[in-house]
N, C-alpha and C. Protein backbone atom coordinates (compact mmCIF):
# COMPACT_ATOMS: atom_id res chain seq x y z
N UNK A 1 104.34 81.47 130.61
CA UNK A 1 103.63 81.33 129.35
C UNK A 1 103.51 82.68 128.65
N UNK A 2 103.09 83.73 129.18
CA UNK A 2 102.98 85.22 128.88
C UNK A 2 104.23 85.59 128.05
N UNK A 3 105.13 85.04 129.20
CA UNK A 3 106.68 85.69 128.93
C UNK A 3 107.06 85.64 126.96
N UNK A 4 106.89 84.13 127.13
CA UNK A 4 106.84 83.92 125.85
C UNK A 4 106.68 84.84 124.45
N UNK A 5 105.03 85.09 124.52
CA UNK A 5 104.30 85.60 123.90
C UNK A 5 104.35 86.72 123.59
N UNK A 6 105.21 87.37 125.06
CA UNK A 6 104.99 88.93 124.84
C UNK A 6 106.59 89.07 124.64
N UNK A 7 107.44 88.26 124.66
CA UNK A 7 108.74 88.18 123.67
C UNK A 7 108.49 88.39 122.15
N UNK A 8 107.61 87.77 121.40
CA UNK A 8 108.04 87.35 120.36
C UNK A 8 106.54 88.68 120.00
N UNK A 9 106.25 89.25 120.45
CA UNK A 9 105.38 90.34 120.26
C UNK A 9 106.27 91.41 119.87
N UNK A 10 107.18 91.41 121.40
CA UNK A 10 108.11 92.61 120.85
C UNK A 10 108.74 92.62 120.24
N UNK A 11 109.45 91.43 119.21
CA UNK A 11 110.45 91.88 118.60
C UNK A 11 109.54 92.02 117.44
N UNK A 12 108.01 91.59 117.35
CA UNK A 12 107.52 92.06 116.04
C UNK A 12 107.24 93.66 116.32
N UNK A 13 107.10 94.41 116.94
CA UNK A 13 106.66 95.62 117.67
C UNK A 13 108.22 96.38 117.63
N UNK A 14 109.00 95.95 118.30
CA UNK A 14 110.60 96.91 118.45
C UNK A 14 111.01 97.13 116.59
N UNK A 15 110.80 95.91 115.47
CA UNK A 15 111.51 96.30 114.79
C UNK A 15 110.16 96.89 113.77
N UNK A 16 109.16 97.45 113.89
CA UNK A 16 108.90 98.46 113.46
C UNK A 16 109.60 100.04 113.40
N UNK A 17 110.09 100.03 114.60
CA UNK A 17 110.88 101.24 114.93
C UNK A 17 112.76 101.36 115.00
N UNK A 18 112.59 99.82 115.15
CA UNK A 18 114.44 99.63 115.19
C UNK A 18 114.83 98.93 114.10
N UNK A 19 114.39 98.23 113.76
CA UNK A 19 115.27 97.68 112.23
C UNK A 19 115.17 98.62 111.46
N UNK A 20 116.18 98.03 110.04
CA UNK A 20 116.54 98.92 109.25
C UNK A 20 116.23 98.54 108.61
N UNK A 21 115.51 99.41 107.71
CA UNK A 21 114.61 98.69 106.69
C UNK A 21 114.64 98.99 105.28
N UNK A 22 114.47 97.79 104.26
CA UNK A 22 115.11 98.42 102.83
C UNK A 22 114.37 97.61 102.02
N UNK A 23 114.03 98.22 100.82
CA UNK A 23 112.96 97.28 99.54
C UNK A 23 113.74 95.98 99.24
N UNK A 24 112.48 95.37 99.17
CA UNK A 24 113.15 93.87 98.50
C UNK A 24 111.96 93.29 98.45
N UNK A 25 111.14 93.35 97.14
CA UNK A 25 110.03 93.21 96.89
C UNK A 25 109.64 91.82 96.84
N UNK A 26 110.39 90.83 96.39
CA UNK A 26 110.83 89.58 96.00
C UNK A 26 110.12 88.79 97.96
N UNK A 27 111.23 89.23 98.27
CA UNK A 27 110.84 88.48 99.76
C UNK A 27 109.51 89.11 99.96
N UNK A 28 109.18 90.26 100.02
CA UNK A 28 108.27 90.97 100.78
C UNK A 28 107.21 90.31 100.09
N UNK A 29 107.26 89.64 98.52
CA UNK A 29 106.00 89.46 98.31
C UNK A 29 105.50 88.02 99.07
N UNK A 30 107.09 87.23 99.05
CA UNK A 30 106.98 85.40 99.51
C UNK A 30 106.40 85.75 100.96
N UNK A 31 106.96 86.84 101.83
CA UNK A 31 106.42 87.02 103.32
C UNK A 31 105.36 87.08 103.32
N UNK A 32 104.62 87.67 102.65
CA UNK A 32 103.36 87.93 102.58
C UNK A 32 102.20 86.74 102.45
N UNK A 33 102.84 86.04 101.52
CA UNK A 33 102.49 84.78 101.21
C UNK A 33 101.74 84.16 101.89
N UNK A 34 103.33 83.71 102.55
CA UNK A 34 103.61 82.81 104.09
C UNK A 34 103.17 83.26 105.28
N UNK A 35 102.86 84.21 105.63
CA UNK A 35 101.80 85.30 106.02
C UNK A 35 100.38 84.72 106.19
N UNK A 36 99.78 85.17 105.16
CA UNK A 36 98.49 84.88 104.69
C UNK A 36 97.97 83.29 104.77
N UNK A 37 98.92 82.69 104.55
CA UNK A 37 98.80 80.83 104.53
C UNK A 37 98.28 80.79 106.08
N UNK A 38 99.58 81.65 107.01
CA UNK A 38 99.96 80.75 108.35
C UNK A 38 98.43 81.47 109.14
N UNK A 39 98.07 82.64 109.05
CA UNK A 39 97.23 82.84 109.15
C UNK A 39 95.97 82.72 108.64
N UNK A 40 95.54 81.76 107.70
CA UNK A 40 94.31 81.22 107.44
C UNK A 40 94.74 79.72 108.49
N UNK A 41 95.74 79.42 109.17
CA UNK A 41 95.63 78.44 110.13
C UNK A 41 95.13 78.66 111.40
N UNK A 42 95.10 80.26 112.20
CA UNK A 42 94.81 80.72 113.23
C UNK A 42 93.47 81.13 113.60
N UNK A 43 92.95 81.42 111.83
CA UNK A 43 91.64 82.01 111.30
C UNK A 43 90.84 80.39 111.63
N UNK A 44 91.43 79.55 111.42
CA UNK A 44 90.71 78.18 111.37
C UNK A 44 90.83 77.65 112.76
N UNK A 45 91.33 78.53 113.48
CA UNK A 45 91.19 77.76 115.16
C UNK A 45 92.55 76.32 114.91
N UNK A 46 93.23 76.37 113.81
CA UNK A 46 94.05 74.94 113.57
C UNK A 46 95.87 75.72 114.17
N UNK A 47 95.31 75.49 115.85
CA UNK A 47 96.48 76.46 116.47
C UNK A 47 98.05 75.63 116.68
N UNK A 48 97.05 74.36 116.42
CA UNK A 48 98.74 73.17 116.71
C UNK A 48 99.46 73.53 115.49
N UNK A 49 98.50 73.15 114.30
CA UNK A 49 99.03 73.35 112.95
C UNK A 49 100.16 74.73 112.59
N UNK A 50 99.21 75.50 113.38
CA UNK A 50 100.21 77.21 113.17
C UNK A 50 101.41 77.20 113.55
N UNK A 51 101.48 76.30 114.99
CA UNK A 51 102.83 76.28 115.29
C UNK A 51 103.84 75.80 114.87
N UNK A 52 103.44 74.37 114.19
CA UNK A 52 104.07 73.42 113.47
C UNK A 52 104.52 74.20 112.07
N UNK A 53 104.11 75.04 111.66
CA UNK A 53 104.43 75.52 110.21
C UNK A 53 105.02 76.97 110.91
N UNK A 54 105.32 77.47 111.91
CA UNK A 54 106.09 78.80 112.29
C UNK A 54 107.73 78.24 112.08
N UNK A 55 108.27 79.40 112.27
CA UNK A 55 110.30 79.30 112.19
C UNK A 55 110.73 78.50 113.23
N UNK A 56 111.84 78.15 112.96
CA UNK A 56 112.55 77.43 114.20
C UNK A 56 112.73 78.57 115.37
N UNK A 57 113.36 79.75 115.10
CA UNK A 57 113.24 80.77 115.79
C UNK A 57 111.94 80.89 117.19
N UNK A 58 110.77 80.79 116.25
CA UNK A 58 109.48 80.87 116.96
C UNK A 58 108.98 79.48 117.85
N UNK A 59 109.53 78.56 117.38
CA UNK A 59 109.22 77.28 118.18
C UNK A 59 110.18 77.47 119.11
N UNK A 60 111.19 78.39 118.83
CA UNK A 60 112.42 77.87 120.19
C UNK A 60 111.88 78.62 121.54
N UNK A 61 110.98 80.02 120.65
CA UNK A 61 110.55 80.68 121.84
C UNK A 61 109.44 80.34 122.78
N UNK A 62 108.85 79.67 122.29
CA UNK A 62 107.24 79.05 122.94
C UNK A 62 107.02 77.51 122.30
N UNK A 63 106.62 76.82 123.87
CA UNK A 63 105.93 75.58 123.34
C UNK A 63 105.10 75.48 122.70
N UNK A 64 104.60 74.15 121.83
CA UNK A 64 103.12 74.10 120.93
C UNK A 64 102.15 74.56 122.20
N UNK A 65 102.74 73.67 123.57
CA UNK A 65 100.86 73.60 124.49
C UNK A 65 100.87 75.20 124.88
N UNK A 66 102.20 75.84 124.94
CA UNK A 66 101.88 77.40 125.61
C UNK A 66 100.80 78.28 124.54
N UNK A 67 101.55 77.43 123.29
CA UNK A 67 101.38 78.20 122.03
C UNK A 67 99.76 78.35 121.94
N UNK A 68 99.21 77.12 121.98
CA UNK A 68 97.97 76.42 122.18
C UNK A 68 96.87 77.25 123.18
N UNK A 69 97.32 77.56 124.22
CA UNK A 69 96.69 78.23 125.14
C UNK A 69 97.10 79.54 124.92
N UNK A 70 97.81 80.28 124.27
CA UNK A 70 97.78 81.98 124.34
C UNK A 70 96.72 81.98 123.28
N UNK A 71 96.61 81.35 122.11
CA UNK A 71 95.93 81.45 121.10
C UNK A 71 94.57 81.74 121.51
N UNK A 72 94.19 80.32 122.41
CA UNK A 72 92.68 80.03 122.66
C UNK A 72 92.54 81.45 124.08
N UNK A 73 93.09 81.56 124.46
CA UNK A 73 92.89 83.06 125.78
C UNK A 73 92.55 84.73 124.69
N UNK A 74 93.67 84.48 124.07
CA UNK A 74 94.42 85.79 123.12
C UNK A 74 93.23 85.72 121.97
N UNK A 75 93.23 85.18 120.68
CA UNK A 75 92.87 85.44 119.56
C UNK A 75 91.23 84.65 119.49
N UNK A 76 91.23 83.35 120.27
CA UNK A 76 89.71 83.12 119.97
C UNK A 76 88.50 83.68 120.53
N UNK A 77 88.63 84.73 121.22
CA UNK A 77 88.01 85.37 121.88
C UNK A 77 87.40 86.61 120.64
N UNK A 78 88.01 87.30 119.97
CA UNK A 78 88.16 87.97 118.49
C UNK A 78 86.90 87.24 117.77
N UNK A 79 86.71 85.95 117.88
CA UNK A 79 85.91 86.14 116.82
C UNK A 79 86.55 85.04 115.29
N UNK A 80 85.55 85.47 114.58
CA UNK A 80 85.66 85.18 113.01
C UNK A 80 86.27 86.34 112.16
N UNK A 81 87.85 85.74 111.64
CA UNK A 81 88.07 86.96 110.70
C UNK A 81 87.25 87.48 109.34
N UNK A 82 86.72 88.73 109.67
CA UNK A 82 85.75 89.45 108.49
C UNK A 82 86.34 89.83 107.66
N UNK A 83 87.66 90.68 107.99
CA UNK A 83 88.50 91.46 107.28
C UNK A 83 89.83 91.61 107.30
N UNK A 84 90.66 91.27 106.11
CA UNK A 84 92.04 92.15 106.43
C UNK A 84 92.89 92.07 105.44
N UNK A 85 93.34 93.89 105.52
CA UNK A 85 94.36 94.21 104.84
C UNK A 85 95.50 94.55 104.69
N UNK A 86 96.53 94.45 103.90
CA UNK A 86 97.90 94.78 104.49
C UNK A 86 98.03 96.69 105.20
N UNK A 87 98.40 97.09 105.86
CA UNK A 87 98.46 98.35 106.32
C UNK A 87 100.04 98.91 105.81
N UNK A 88 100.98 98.04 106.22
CA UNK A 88 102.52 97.93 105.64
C UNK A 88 103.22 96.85 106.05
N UNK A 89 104.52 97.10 105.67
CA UNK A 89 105.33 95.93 104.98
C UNK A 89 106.75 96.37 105.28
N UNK A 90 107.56 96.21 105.81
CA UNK A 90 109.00 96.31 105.90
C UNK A 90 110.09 95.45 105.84
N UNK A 91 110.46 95.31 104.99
CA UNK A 91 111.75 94.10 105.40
C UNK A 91 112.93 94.42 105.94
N UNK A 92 113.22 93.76 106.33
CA UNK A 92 114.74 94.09 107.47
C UNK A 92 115.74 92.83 107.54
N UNK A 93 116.66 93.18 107.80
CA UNK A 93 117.97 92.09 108.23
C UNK A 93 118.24 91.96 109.35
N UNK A 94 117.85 92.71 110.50
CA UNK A 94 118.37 92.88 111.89
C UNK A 94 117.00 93.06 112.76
N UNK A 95 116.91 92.66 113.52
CA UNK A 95 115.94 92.73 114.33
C UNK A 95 116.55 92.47 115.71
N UNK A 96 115.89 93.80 117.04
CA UNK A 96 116.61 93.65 118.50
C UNK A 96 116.31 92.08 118.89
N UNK A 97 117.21 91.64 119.25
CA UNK A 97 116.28 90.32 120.13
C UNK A 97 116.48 88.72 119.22
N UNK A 98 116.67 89.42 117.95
CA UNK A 98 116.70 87.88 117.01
C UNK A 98 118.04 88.02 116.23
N UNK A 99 118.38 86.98 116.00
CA UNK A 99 119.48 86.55 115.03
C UNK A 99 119.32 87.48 113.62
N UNK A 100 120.38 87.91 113.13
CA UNK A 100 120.12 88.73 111.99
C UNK A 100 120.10 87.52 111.29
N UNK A 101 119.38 87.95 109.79
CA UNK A 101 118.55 87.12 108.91
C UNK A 101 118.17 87.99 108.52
N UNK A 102 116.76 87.55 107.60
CA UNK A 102 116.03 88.41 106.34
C UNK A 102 114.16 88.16 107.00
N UNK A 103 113.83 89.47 107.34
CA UNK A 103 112.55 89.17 107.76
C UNK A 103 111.35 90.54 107.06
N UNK A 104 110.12 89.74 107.38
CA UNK A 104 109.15 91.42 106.62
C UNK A 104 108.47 91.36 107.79
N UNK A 105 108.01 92.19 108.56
CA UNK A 105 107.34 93.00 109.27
C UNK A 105 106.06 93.54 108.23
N UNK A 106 104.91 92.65 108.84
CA UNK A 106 103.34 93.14 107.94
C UNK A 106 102.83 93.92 109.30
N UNK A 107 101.85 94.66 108.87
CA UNK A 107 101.09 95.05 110.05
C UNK A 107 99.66 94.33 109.09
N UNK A 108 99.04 94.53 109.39
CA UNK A 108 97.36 94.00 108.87
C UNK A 108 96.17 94.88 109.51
N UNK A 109 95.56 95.76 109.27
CA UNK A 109 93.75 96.25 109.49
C UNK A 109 93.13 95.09 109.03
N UNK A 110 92.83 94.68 110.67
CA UNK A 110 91.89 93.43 110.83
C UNK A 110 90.35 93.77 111.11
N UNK A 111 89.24 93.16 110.93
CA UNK A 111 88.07 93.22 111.21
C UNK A 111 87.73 91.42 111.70
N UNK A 112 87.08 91.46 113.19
CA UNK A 112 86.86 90.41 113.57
C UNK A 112 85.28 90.54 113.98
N UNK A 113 84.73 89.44 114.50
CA UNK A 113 83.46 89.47 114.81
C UNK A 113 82.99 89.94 115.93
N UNK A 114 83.91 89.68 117.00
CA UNK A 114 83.57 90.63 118.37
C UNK A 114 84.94 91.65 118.95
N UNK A 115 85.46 92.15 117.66
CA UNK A 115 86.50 92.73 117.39
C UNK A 115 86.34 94.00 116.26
N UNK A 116 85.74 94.66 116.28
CA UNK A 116 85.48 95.86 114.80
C UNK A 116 87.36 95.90 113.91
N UNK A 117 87.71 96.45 115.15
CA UNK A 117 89.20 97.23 114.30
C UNK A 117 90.52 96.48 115.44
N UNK A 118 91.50 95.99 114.80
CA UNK A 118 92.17 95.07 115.00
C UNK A 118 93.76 95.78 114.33
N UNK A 119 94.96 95.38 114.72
CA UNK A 119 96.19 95.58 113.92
C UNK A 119 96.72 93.97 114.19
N UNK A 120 96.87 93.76 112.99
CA UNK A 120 98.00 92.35 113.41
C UNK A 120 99.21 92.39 112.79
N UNK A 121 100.44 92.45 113.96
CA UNK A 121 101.55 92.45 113.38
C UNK A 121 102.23 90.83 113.14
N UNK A 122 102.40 90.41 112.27
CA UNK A 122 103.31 89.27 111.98
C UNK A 122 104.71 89.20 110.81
N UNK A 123 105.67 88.94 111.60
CA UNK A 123 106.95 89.05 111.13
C UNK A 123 107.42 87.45 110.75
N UNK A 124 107.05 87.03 109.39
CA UNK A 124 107.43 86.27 108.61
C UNK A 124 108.92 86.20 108.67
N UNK A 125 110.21 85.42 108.61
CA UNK A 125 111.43 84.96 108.59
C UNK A 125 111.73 84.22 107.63
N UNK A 126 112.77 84.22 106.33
CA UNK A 126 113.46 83.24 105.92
C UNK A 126 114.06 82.31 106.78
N UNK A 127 113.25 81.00 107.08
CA UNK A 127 113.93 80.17 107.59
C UNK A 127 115.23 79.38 106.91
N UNK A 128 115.87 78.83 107.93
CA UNK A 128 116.83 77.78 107.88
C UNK A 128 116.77 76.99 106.47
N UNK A 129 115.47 76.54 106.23
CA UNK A 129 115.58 75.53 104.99
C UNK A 129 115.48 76.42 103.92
N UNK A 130 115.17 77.66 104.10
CA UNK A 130 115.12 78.47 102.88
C UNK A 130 113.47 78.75 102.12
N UNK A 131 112.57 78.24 103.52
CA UNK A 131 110.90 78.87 103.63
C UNK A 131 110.75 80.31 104.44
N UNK A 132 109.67 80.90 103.48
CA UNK A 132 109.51 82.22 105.17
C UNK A 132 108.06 81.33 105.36
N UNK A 133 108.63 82.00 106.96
CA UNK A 133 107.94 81.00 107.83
C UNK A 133 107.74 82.42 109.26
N UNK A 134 106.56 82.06 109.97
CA UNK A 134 105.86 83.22 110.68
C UNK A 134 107.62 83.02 112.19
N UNK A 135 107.50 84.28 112.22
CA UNK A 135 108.56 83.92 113.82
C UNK A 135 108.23 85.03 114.72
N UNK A 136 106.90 85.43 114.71
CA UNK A 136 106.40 86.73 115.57
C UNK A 136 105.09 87.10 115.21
N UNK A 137 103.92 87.29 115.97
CA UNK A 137 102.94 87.47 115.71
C UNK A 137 102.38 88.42 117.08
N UNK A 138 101.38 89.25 117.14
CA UNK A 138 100.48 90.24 118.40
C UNK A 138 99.24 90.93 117.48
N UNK A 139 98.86 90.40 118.28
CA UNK A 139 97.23 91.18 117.55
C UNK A 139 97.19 91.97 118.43
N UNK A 140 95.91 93.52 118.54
CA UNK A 140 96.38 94.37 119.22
C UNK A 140 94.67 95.23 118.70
C-alpha cells in the first residue's frame, strides 16, 4: 500500500529537480485549476471521489481502497485546511518514472488545523481525454 503512495510522491518530488521545465501559462493556469477542484475533494474528506476524478496514470498506480486508506492514515490526521497558497508552478513534458506528456508540478504553503506549516506537492497531468487531472500528490 505504502509502495504505492510513495511512488507517485516521488515522481511529484524527482521532477521538481529532474524535469525540464518551460512556461506555458495556458496549461499552468488549467493545472492549477484542476488542482484546486481535486483538492477541495480531499479538503472534504470525499477521498473515493478524489480518486475517481485523478489521471488514468494515478489510478493505474494505486487502488481506490489503498487510495482510501493512505488518505484517512496520511492527510486526515492534518486537520481542516486553513490555508493555502501556490509557492510554485512548473510545467514539464518529461517526468522520471511517467510517460512523457504535459504536466505542472504546484507546490502549495499549506496551513492545517493540527498542522501549522505544510508543503503540498501535486502534479496535475493532461489526461488521455484531454482533462488535467491530479496524477501525484505528498503532503509533507
Amino acid at each position: 500500500m505504502k509502495k504505492s503512495f510513495i511512488y507517485l510522491s516521488l515522481v511529484a518530488v524527482i521532477c521538481l529537480s529532474a524535469c525540464k521545465s518551460s512556461s506555458n501559462p495556458q496549461a499552468e493556469k488549467a493545472a492549477v485549476t484542476a488542482a484546486k477542484t481535486w483538492l477541495s475533494l480531499v479538503d472534504d474528506e470525499k477521498y473515493p471521489e478524489s480518486w475517481d476524478e485523478a489521471a488514468q496514470f494515478f489510478k493505474g498506480a494505486v487502488k481506490k481502497e489503498q487510495w482510501i486508506q493512505l488518505m484517512q492514515t496520511g492527510r486526515k490526521p492534518f486537520g481542516k485546511n486553513i490555508s493555502r497558497e501556490i509557492k510554485s508552478q512548473n510545467y514539464c513534458t518529461s517526468l522520471p518514472g511517467a510517460p512523457d506528456g504535459e504536466y505542472v508540478v504546484i507546490q502549495f504553503k499549506a496551513s492545517f488545523e493540527n498542522k501549522k506549516s505544510a508543503i503540498e506537492t501535486i502534479t496535475p497531468m493532461l489526461d488521455k481525454d484531454g482533462q488535467w487531472r491530479v496524477s501525484g500528490y505528498f503532503i509533507k
